[in-house]
PDB file of N, CA and C in Angstrom:
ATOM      1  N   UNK A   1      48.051-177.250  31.177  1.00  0.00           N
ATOM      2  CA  UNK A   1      48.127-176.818  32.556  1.00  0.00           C
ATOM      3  C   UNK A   1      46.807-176.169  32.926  1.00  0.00           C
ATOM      4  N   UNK A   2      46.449-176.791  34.452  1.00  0.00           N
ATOM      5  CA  UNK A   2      45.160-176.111  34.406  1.00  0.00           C
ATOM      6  C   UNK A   2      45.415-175.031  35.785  1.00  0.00           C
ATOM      7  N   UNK A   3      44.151-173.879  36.078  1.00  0.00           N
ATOM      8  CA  UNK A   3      44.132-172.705  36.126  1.00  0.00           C
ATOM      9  C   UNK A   3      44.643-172.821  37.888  1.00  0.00           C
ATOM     10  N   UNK A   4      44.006-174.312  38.673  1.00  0.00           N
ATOM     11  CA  UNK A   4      44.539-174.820  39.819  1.00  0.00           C
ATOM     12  C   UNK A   4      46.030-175.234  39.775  1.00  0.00           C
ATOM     13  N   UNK A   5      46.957-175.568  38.933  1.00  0.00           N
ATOM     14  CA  UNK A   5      47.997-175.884  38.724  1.00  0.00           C
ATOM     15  C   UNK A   5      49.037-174.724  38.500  1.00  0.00           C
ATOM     16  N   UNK A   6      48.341-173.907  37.695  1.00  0.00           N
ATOM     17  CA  UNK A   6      49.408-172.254  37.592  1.00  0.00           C
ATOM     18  C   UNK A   6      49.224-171.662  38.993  1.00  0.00           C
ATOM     19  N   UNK A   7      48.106-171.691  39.937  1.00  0.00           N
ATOM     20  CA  UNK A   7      48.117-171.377  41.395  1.00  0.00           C
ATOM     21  C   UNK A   7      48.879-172.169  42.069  1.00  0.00           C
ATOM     22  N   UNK A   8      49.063-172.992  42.372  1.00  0.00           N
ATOM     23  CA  UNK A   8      49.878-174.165  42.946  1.00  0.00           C
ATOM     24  C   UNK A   8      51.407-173.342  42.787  1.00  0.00           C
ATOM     25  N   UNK A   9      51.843-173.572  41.177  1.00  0.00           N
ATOM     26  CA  UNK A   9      53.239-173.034  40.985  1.00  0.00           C
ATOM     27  C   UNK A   9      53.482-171.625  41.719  1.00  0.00           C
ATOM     28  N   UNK A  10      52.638-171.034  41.571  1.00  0.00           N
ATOM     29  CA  UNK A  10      52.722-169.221  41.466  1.00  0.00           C
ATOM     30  C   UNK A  10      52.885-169.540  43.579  1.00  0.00           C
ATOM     31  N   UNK A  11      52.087-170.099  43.947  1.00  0.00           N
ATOM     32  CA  UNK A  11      51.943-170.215  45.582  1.00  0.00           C
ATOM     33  C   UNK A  11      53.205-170.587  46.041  1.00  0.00           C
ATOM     34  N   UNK A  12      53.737-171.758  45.482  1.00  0.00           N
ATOM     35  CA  UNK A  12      55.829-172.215  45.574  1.00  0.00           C
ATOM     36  C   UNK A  12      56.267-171.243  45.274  1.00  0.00           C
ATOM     37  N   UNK A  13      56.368-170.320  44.092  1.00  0.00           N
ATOM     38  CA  UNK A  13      57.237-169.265  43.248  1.00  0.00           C
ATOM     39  C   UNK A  13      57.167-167.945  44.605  1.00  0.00           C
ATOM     40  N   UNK A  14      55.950-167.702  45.282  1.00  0.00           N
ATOM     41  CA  UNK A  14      55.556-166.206  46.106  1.00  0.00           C
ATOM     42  C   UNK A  14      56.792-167.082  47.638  1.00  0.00           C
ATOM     43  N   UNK A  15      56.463-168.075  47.824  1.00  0.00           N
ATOM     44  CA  UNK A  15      57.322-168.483  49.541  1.00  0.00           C
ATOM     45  C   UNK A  15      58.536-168.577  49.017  1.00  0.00           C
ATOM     46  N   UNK A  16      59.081-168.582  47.954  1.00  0.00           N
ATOM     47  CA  UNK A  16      60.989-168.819  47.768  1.00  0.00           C
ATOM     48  C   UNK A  16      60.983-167.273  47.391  1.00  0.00           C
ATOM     49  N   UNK A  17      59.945-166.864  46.761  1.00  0.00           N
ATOM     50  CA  UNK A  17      60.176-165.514  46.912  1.00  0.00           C
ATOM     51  C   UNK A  17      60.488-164.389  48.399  1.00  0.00           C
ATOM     52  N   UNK A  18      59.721-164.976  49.120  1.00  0.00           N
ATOM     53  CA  UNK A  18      59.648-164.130  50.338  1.00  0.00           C
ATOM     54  C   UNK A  18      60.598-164.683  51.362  1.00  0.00           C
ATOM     55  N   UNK A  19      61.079-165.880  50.878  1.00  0.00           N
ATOM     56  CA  UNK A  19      62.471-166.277  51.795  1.00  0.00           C
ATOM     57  C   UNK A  19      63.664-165.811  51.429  1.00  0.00           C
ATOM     58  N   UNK A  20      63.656-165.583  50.176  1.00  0.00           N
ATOM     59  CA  UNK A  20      65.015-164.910  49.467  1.00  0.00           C
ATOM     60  C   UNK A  20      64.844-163.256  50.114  1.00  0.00           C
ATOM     61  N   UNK A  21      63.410-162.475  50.197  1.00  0.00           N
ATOM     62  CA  UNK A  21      62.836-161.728  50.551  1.00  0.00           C
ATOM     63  C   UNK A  21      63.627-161.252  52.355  1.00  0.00           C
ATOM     64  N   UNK A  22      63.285-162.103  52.597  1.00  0.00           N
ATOM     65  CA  UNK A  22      63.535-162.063  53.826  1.00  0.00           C
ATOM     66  C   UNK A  22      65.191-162.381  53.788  1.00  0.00           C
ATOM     67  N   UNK A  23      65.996-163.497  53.726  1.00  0.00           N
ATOM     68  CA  UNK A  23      67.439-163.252  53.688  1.00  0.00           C
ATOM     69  C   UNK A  23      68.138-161.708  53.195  1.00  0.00           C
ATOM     70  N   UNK A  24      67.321-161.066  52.366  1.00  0.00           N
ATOM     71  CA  UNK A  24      67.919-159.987  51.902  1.00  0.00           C
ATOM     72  C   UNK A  24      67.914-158.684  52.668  1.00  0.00           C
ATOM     73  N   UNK A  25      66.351-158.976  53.725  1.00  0.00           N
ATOM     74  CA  UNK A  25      66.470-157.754  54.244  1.00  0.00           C
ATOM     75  C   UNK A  25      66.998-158.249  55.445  1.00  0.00           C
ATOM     76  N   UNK A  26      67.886-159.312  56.189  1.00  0.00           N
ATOM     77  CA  UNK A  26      68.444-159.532  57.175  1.00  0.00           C
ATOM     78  C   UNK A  26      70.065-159.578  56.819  1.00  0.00           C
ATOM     79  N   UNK A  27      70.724-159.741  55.733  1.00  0.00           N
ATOM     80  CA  UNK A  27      72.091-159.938  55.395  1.00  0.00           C
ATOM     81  C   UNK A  27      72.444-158.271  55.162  1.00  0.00           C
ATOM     82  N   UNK A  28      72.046-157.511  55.402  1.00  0.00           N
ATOM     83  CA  UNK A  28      72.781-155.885  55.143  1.00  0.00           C
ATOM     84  C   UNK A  28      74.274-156.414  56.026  1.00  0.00           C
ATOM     85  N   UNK A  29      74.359-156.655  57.118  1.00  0.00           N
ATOM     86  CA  UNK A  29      75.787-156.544  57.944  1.00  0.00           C
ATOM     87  C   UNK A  29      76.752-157.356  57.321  1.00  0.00           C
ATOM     88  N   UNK A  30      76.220-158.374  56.362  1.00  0.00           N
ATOM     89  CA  UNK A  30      77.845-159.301  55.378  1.00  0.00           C
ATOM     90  C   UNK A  30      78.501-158.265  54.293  1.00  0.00           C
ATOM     91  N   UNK A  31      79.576-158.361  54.505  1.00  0.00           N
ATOM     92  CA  UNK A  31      80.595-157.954  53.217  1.00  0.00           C
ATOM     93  C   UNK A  31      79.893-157.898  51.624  1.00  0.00           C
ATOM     94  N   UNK A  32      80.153-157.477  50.876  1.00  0.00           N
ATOM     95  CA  UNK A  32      79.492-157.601  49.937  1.00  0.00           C
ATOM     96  C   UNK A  32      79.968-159.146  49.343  1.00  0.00           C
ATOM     97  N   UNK A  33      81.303-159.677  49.568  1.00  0.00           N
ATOM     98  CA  UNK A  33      81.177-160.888  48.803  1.00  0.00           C
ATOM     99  C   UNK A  33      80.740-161.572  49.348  1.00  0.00           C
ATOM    100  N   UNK A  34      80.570-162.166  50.947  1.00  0.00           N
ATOM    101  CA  UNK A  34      79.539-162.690  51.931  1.00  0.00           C
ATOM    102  C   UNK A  34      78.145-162.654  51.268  1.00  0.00           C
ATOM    103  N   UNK A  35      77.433-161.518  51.304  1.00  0.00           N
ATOM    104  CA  UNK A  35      76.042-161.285  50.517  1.00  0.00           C
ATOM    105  C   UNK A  35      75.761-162.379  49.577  1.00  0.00           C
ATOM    106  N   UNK A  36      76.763-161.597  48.255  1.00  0.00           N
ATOM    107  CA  UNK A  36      76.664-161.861  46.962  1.00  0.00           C
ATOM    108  C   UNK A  36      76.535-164.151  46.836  1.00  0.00           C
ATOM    109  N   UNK A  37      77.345-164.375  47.369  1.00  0.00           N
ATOM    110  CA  UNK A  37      77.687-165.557  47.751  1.00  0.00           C
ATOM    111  C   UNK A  37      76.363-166.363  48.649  1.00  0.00           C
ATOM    112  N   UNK A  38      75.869-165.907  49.804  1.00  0.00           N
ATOM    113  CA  UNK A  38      74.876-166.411  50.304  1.00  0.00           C
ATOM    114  C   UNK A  38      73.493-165.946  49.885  1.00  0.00           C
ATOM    115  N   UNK A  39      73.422-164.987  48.998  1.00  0.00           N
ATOM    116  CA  UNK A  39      72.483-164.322  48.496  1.00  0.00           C
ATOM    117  C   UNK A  39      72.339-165.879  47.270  1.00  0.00           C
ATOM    118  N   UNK A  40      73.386-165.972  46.615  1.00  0.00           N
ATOM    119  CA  UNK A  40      73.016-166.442  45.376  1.00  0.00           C
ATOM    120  C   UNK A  40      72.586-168.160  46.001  1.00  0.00           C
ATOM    121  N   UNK A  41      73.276-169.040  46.777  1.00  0.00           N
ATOM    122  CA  UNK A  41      73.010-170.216  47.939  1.00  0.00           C
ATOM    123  C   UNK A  41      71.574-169.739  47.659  1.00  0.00           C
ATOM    124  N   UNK A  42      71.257-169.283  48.969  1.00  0.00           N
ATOM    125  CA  UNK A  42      69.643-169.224  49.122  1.00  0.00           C
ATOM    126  C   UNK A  42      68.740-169.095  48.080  1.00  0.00           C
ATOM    127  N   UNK A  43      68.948-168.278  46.682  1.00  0.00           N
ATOM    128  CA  UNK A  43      67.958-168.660  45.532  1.00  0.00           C
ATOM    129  C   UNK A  43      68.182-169.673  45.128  1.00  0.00           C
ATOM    130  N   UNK A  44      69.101-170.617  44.687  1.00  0.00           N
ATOM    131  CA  UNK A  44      68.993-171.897  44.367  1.00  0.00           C
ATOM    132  C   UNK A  44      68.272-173.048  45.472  1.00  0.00           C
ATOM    133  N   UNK A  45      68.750-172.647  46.984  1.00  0.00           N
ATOM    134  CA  UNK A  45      68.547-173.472  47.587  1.00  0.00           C
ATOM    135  C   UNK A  45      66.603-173.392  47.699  1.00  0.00           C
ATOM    136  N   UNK A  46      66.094-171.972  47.740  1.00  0.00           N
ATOM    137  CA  UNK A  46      64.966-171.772  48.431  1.00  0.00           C
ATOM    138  C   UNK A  46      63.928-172.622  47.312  1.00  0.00           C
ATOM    139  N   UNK A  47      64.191-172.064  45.802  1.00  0.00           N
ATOM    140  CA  UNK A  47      63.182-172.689  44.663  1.00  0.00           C
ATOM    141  C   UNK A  47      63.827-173.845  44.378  1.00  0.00           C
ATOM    142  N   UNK A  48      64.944-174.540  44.929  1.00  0.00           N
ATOM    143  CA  UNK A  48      65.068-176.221  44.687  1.00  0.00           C
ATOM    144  C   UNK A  48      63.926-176.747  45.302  1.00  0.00           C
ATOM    145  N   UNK A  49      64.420-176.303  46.787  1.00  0.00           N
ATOM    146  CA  UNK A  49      63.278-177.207  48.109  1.00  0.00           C
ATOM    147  C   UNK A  49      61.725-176.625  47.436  1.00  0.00           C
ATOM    148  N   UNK A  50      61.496-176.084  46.939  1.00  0.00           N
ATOM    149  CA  UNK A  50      60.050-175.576  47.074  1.00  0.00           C
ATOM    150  C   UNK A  50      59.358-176.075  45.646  1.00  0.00           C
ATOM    151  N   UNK A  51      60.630-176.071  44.673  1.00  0.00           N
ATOM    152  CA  UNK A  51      59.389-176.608  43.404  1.00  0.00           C
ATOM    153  C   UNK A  51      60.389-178.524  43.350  1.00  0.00           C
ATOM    154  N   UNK A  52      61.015-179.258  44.546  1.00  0.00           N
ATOM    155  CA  UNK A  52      60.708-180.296  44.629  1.00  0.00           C
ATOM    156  C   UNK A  52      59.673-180.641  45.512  1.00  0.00           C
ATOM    157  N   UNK A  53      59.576-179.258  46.387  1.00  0.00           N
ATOM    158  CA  UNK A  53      58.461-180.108  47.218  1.00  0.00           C
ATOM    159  C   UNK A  53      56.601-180.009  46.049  1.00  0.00           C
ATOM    160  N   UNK A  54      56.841-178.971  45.222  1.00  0.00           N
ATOM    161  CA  UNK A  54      55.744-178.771  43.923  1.00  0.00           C
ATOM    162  C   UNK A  54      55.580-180.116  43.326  1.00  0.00           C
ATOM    163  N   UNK A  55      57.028-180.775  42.631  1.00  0.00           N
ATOM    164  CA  UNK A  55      56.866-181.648  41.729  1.00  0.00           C
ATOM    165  C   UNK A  55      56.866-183.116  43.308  1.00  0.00           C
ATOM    166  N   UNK A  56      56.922-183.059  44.105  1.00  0.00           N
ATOM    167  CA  UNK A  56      56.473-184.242  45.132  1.00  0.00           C
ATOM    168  C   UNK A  56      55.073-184.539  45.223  1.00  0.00           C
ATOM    169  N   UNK A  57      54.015-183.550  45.599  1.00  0.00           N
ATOM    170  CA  UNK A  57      53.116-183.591  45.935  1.00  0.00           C
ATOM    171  C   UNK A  57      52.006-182.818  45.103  1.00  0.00           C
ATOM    172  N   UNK A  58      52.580-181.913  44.075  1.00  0.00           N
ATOM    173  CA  UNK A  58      51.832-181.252  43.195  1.00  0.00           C
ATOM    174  C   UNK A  58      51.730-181.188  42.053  1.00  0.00           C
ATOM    175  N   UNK A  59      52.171-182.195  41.513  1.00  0.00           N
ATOM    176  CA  UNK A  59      52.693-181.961  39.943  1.00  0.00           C
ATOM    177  C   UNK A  59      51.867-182.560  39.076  1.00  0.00           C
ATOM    178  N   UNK A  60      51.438-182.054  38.473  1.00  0.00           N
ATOM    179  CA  UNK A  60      50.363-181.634  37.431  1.00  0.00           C
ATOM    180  C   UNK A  60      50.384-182.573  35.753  1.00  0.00           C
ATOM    181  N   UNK A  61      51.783-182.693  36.054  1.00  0.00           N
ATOM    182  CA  UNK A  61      52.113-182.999  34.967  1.00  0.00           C
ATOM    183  C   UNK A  61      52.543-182.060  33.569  1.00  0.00           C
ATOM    184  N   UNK A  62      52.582-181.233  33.917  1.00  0.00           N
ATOM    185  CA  UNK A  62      52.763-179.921  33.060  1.00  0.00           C
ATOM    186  C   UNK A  62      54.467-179.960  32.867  1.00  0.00           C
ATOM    187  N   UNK A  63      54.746-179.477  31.800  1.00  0.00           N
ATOM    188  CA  UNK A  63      56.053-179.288  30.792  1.00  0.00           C
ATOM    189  C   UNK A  63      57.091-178.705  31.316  1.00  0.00           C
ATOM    190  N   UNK A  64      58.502-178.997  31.805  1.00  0.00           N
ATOM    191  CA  UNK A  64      59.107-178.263  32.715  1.00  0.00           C
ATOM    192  C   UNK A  64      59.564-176.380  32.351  1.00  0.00           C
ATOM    193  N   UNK A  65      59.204-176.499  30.987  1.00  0.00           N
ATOM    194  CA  UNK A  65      59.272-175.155  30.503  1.00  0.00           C
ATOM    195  C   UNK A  65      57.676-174.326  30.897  1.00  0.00           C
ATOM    196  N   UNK A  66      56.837-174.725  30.772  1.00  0.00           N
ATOM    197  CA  UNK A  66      55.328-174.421  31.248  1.00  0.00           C
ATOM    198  C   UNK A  66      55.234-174.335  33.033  1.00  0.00           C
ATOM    199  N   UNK A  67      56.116-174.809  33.613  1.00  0.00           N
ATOM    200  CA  UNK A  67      56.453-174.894  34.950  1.00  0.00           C
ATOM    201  C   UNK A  67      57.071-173.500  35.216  1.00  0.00           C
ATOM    202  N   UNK A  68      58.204-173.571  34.604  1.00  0.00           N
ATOM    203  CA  UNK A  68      59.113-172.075  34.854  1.00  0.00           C
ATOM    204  C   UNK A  68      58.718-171.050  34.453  1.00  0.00           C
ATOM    205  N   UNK A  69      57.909-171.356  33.070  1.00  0.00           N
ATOM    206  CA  UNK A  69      57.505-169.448  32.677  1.00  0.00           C
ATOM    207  C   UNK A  69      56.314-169.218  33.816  1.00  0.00           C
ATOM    208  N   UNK A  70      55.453-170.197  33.880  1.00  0.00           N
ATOM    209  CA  UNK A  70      54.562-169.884  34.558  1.00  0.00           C
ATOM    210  C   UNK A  70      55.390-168.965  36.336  1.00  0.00           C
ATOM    211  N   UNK A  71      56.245-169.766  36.996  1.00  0.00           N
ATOM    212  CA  UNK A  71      56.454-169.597  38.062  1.00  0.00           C
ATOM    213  C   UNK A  71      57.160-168.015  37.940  1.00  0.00           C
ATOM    214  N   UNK A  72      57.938-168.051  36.902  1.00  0.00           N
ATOM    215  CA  UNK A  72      59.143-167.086  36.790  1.00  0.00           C
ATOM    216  C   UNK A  72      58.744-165.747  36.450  1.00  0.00           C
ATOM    217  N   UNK A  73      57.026-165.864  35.636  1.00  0.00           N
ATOM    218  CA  UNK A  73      56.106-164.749  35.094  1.00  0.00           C
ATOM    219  C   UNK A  73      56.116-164.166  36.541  1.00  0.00           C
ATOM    220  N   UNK A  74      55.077-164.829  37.758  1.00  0.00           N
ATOM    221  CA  UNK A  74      55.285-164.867  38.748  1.00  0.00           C
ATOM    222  C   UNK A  74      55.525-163.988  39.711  1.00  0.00           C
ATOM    223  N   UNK A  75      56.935-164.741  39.378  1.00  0.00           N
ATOM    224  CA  UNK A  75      57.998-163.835  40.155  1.00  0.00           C
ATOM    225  C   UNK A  75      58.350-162.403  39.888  1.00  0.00           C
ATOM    226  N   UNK A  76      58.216-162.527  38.290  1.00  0.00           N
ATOM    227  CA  UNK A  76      58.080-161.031  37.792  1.00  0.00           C
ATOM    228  C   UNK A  76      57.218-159.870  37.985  1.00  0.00           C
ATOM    229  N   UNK A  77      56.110-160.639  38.349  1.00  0.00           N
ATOM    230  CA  UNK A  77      54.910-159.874  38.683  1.00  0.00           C
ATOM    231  C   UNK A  77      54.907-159.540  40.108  1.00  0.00           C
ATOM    232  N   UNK A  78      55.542-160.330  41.156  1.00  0.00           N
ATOM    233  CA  UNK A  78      55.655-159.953  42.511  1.00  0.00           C
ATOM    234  C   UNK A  78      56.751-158.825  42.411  1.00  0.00           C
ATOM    235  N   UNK A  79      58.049-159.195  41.655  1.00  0.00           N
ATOM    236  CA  UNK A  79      58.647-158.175  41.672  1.00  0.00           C
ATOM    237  C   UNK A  79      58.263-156.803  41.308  1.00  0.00           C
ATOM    238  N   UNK A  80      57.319-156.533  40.017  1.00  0.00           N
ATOM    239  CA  UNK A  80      56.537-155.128  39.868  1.00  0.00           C
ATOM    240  C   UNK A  80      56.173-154.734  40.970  1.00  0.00           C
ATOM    241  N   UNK A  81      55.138-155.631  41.291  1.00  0.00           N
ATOM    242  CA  UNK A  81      54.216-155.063  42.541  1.00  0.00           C
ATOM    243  C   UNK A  81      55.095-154.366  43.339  1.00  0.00           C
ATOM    244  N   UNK A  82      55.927-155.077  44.109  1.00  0.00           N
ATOM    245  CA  UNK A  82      56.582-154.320  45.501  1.00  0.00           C
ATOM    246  C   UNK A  82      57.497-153.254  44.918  1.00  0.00           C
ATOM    247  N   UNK A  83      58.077-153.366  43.877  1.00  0.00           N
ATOM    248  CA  UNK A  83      59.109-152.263  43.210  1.00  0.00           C
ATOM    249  C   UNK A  83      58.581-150.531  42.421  1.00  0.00           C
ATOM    250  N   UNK A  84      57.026-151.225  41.921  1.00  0.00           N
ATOM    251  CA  UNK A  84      56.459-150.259  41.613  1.00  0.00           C
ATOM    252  C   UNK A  84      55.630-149.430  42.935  1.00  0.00           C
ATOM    253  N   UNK A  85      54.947-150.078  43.352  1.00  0.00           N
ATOM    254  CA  UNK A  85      54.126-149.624  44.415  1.00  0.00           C
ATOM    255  C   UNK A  85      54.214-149.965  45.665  1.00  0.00           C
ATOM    256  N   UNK A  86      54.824-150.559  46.602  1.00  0.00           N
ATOM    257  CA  UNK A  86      55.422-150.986  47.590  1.00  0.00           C
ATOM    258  C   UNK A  86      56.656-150.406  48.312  1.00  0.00           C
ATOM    259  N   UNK A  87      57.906-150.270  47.099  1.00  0.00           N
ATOM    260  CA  UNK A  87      58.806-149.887  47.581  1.00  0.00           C
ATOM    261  C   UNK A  87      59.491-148.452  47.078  1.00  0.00           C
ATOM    262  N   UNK A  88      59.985-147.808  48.321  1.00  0.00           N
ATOM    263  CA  UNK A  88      59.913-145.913  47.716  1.00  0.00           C
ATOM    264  C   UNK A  88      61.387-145.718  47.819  1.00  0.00           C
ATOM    265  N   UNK A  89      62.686-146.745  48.462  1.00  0.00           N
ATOM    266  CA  UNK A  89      64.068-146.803  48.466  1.00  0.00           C
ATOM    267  C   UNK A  89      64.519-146.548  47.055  1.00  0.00           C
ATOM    268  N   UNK A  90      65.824-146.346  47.317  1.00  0.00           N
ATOM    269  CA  UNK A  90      66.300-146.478  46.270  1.00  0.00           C
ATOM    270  C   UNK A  90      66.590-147.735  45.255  1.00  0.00           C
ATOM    271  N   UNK A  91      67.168-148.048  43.431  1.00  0.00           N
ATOM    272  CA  UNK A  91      67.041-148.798  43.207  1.00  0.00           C
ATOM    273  C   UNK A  91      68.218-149.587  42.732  1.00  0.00           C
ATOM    274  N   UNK A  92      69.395-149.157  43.580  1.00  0.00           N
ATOM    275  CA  UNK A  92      70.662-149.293  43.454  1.00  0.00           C
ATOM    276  C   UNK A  92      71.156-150.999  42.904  1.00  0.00           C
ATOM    277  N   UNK A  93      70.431-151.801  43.715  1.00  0.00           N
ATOM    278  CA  UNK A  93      70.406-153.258  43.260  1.00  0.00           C
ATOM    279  C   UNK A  93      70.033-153.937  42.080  1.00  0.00           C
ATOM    280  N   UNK A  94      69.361-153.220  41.578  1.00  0.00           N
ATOM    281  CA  UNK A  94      68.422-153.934  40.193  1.00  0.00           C
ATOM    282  C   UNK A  94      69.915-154.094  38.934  1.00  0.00           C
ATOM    283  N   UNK A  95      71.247-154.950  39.673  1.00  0.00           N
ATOM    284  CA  UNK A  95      71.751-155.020  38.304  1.00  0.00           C
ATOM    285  C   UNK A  95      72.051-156.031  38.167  1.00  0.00           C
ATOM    286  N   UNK A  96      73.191-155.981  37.315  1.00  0.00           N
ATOM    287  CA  UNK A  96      73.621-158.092  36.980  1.00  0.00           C
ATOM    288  C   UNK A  96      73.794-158.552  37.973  1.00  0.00           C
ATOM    289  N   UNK A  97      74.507-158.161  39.204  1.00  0.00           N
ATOM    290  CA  UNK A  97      74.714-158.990  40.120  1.00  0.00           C
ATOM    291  C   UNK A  97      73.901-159.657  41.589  1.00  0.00           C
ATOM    292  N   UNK A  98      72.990-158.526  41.043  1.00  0.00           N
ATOM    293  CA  UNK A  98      72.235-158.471  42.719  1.00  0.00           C
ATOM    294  C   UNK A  98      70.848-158.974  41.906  1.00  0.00           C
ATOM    295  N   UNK A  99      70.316-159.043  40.745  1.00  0.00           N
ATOM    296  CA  UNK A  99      69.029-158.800  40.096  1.00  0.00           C
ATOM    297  C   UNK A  99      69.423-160.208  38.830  1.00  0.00           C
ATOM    298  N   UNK A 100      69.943-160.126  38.082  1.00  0.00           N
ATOM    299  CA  UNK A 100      69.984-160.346  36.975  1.00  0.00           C
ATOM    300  C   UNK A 100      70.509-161.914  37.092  1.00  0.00           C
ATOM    301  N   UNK A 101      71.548-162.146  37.938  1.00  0.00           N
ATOM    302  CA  UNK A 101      72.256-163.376  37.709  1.00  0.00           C
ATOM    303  C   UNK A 101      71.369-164.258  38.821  1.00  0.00           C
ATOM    304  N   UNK A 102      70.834-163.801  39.878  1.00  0.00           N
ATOM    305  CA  UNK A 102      69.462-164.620  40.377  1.00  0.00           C
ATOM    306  C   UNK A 102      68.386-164.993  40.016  1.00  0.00           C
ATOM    307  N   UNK A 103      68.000-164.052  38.864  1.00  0.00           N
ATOM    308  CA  UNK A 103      66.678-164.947  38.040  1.00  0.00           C
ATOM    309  C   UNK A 103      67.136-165.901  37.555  1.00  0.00           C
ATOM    310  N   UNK A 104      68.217-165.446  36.730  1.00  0.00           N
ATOM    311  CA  UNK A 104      68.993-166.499  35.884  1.00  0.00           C
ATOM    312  C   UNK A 104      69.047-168.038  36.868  1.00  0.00           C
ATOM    313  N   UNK A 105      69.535-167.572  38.283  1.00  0.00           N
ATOM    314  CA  UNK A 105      70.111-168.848  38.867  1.00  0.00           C
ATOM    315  C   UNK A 105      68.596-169.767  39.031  1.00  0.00           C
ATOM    316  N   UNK A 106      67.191-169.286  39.824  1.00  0.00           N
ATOM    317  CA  UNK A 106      65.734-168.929  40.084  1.00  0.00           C
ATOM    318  C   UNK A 106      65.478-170.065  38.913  1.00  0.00           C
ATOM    319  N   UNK A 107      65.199-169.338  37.572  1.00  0.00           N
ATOM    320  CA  UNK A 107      65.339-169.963  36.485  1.00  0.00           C
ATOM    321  C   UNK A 107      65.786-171.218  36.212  1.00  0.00           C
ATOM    322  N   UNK A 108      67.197-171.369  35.960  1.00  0.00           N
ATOM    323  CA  UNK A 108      67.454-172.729  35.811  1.00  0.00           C
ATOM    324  C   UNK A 108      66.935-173.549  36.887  1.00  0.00           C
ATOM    325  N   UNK A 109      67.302-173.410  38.342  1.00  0.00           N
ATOM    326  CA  UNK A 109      66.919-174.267  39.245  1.00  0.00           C
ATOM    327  C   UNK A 109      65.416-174.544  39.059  1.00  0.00           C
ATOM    328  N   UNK A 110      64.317-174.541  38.593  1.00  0.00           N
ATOM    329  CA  UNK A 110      63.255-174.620  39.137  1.00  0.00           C
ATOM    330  C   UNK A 110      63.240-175.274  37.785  1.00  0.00           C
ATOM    331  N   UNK A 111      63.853-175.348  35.928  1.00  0.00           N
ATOM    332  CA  UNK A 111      63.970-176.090  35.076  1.00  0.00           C
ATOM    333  C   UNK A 111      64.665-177.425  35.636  1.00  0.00           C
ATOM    334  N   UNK A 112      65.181-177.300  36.392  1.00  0.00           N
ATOM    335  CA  UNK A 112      66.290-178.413  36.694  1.00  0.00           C
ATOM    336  C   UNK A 112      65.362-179.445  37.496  1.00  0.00           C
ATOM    337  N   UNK A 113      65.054-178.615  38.625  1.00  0.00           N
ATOM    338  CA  UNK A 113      64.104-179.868  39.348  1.00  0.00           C
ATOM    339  C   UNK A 113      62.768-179.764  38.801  1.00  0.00           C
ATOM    340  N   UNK A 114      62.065-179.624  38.063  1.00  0.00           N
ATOM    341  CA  UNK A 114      60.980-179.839  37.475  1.00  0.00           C
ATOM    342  C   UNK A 114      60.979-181.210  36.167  1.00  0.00           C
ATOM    343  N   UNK A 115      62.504-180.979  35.576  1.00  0.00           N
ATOM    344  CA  UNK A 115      62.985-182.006  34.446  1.00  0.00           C
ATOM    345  C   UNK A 115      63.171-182.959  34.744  1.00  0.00           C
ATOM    346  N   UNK A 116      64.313-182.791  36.092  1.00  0.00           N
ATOM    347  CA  UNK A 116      65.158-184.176  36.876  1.00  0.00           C
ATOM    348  C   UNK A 116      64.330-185.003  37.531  1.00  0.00           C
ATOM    349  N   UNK A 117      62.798-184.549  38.176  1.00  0.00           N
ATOM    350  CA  UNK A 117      62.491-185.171  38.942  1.00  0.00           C
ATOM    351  C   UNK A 117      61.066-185.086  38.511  1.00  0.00           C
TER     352      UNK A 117
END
């Protein structure tokens, strides 16, 4: 994988980031199972569309596991940023359900269409 190709991924990985980003800070008024439910939709849906539109027009050819750590490092690293230094709220969300089972979902999806297609 070359150093234009981990930019490419990381550039898909930051816009499904900031759309999930954005659904989250507009869904406060759903129920929590409403949320939880369209919360989890939109991470699958946002990094399907975004690393098929990667592997359409950008794909490198790189390993679908070399695809995800790269993207998913990423994501981890956007998440520091705004959590460490960005954001001064509280950190009530950071657990299995709101945090944990979306990487997970993040994760597979972006193995899935990187493999399948």
């Amino acid at each position: 994988m070359t150093f234009g190709s981990a930019i490419l991924i990381s550039l898909h990985a930051l816009v499904a980031w900031i759309v999930i980003e954005v659904f989250v800070n507009l869904a406060h008024g759903l129920s929590r199972a409403s949320y939880l439910l369209w919360h989890y939709v939109v991470v699958i849906t946002a990094f399907a569309v975004l690393f098929f539109i990667y592997i359409r027009f950008f794909d490198s050819g790189a390993s679908p596991f070399a695809v995800t750590a790269t993207a998913m490092g990423c994501v981890l690293l956007f998440e520091f940023i705004v959590f460490r230094f960005l954001y001064s709220g509280e950190r009530w969300f950071l657990n299995w359900t709101d945090w944990i089972l979306p990487i997970f979902l993040a994760t597979s999806t972006i193995y899935a269409m990187v493999s399948l297609w």
